[in-house]
PDB file of N, CA and C in Angstrom:
ATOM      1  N   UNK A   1      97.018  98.323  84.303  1.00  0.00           N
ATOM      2  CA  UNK A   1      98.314  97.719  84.231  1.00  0.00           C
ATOM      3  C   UNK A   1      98.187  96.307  84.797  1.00  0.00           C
ATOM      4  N   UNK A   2      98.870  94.904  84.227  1.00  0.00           N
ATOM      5  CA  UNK A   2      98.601  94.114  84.367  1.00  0.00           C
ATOM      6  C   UNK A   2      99.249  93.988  86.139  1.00  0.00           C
ATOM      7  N   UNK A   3     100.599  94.735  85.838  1.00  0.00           N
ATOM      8  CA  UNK A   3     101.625  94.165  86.770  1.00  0.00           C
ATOM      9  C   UNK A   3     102.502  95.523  87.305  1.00  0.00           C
ATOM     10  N   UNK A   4     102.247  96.324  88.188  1.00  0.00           N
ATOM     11  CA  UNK A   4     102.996  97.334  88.382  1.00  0.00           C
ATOM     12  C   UNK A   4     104.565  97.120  88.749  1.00  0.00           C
ATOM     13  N   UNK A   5     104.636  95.806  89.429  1.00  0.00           N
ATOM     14  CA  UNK A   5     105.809  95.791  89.589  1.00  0.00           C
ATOM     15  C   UNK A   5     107.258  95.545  88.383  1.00  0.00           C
ATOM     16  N   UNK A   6     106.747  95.002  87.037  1.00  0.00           N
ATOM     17  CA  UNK A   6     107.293  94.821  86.426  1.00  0.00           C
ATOM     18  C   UNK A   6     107.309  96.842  85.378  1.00  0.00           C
ATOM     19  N   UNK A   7     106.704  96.955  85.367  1.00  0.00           N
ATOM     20  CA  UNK A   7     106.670  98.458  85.338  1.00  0.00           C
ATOM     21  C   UNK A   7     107.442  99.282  85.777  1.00  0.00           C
ATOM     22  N   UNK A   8     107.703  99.141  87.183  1.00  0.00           N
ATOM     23  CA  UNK A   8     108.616  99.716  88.233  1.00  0.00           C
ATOM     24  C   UNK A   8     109.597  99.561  87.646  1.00  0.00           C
ATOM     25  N   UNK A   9     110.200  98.027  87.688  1.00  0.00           N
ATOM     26  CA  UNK A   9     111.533  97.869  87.378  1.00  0.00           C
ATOM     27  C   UNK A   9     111.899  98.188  85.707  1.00  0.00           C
ATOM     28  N   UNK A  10     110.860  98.272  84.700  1.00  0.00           N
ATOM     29  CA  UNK A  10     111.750  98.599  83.821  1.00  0.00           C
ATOM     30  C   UNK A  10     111.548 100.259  83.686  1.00  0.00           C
ATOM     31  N   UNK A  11     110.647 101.093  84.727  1.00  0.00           N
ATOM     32  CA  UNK A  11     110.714 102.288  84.160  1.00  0.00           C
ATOM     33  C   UNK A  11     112.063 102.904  85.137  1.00  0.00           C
ATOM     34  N   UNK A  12     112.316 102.470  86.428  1.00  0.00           N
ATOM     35  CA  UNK A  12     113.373 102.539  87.055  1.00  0.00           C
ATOM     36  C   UNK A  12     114.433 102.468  86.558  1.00  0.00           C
ATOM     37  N   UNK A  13     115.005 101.034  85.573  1.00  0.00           N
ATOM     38  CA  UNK A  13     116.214 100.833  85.246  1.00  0.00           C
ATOM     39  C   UNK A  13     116.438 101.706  84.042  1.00  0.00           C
ATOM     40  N   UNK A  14     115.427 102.198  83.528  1.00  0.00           N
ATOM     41  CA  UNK A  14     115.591 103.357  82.048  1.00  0.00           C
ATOM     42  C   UNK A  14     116.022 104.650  82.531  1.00  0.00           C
ATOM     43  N   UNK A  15     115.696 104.912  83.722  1.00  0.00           N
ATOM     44  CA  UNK A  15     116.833 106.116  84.335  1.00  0.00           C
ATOM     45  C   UNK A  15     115.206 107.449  84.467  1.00  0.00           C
ATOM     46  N   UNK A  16     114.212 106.898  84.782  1.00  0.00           N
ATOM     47  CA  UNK A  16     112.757 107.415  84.702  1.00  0.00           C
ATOM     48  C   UNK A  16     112.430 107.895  86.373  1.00  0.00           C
ATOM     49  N   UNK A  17     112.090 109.300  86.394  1.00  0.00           N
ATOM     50  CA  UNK A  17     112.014 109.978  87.889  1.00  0.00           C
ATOM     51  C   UNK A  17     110.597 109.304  88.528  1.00  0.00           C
ATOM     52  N   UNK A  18     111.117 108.420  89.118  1.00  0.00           N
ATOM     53  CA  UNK A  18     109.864 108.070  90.244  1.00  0.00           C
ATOM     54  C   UNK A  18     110.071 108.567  91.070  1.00  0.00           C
ATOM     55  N   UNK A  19     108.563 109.783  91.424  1.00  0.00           N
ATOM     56  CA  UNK A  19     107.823 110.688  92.176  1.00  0.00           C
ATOM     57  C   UNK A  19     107.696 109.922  93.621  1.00  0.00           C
ATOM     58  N   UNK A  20     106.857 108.442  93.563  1.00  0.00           N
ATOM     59  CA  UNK A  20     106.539 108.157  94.832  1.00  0.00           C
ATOM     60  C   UNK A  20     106.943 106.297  94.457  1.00  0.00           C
ATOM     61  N   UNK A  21     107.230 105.955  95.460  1.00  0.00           N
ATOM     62  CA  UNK A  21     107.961 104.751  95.242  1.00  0.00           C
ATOM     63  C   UNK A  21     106.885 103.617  95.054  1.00  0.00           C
ATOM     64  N   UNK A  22     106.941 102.137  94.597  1.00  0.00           N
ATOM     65  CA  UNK A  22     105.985 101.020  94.484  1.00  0.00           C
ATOM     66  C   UNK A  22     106.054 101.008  96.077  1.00  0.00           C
ATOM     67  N   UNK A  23     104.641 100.948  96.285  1.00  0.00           N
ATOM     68  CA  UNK A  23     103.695 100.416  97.404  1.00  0.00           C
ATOM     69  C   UNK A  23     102.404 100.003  97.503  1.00  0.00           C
ATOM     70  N   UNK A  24     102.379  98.985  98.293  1.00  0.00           N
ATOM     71  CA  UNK A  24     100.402  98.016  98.308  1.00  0.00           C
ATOM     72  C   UNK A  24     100.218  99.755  99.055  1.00  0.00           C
ATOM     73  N   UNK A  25      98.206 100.035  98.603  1.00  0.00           N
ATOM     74  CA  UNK A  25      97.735 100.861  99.080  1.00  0.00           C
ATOM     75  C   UNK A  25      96.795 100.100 100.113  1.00  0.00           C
ATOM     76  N   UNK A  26      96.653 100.326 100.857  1.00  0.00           N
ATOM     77  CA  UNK A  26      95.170  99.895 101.732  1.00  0.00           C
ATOM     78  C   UNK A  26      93.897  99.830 101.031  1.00  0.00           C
ATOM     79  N   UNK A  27      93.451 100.344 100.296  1.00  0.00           N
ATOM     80  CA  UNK A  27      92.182 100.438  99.306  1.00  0.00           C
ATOM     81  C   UNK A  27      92.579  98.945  98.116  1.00  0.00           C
ATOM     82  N   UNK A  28      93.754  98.619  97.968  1.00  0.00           N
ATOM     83  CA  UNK A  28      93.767  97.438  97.303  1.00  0.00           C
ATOM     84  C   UNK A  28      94.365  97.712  95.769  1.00  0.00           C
ATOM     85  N   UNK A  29      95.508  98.700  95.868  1.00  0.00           N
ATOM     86  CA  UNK A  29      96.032  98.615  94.617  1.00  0.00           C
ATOM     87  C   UNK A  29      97.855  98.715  94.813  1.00  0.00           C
ATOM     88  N   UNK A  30      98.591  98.331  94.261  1.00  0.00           N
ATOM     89  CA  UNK A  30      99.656  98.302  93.957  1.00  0.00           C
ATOM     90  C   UNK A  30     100.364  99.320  93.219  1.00  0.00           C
ATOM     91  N   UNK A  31     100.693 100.150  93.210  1.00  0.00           N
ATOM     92  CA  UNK A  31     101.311 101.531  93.004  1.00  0.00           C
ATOM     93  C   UNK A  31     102.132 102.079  93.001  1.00  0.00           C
ATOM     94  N   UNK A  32     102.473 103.310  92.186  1.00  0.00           N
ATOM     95  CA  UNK A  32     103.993 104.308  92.224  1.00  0.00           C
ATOM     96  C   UNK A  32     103.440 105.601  91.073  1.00  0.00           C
ATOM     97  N   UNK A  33     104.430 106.211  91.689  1.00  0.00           N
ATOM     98  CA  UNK A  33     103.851 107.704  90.365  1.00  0.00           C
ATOM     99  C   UNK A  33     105.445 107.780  89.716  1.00  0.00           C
ATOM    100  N   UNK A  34     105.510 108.301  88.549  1.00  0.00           N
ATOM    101  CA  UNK A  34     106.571 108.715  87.621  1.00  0.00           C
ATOM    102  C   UNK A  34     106.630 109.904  87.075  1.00  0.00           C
ATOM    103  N   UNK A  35     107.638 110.604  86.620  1.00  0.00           N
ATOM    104  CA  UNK A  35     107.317 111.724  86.036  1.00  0.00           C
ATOM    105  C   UNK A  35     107.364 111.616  84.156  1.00  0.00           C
ATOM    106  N   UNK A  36     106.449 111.901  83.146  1.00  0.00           N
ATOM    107  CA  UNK A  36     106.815 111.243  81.861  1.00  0.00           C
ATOM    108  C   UNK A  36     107.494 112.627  81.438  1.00  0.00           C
ATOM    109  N   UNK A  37     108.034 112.240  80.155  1.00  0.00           N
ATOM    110  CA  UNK A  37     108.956 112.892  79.479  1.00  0.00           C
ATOM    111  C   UNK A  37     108.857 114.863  79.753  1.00  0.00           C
ATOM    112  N   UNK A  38     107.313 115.026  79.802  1.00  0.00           N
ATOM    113  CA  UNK A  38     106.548 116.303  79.753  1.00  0.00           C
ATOM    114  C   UNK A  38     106.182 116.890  80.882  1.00  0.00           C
ATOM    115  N   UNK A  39     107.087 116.260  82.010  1.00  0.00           N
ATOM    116  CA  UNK A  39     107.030 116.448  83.494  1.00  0.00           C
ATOM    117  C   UNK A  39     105.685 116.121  84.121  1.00  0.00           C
ATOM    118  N   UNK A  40     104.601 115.689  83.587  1.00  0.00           N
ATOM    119  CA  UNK A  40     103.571 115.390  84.316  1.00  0.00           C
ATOM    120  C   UNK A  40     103.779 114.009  85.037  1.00  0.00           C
ATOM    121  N   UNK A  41     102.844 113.626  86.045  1.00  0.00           N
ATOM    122  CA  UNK A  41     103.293 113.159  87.150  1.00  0.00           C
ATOM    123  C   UNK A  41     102.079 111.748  86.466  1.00  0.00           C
ATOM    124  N   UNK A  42     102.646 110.611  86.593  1.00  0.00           N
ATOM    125  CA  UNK A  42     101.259 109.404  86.050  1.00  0.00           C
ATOM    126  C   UNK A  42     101.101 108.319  86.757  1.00  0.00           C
ATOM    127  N   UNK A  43     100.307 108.450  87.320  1.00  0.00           N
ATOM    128  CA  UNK A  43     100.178 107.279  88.307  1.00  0.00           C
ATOM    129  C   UNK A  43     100.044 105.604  87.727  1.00  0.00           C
ATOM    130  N   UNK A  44     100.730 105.074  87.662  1.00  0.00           N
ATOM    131  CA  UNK A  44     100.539 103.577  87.334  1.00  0.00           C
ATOM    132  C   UNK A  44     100.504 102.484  88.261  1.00  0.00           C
ATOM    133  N   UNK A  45      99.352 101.626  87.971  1.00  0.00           N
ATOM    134  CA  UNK A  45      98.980 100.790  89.489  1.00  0.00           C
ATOM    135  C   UNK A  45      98.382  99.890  88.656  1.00  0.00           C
ATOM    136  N   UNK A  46      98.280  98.424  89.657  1.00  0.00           N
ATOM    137  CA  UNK A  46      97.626  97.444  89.324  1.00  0.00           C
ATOM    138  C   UNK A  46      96.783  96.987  90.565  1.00  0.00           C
ATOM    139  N   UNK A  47      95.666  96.175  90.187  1.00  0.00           N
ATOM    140  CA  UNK A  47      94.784  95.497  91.380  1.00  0.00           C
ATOM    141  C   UNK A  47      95.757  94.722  92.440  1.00  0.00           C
ATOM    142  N   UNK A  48      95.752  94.293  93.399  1.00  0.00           N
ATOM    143  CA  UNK A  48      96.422  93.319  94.149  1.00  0.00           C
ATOM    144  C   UNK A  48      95.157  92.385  93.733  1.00  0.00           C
TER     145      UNK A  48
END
């Protein structure tokens, strides 16, 4: 993902269950989990 944060906000404003909220990880990635349509859980992140 180029840009997680832009991710965030449009999978947020589509009414999309984020699992774990955007946060920098210590290991150096930018992050959040979602749940997709099929209830599985998908982690989407970008490099910092």
């Amino acid at each position: 993902m180029d840009d997680a944060d832009v991710a965030y906000e449009v999978l947020r404003t589509s009414g999309a269950e984020i699992v774990y909220p955007l946060q920098d990880e210590e290991w150096g990635v930018r992050r959040f989990f979602v749940r997709d349509p099929n209830g599985r859980t998908v982690n989407v992140l970008s490099h910092r």
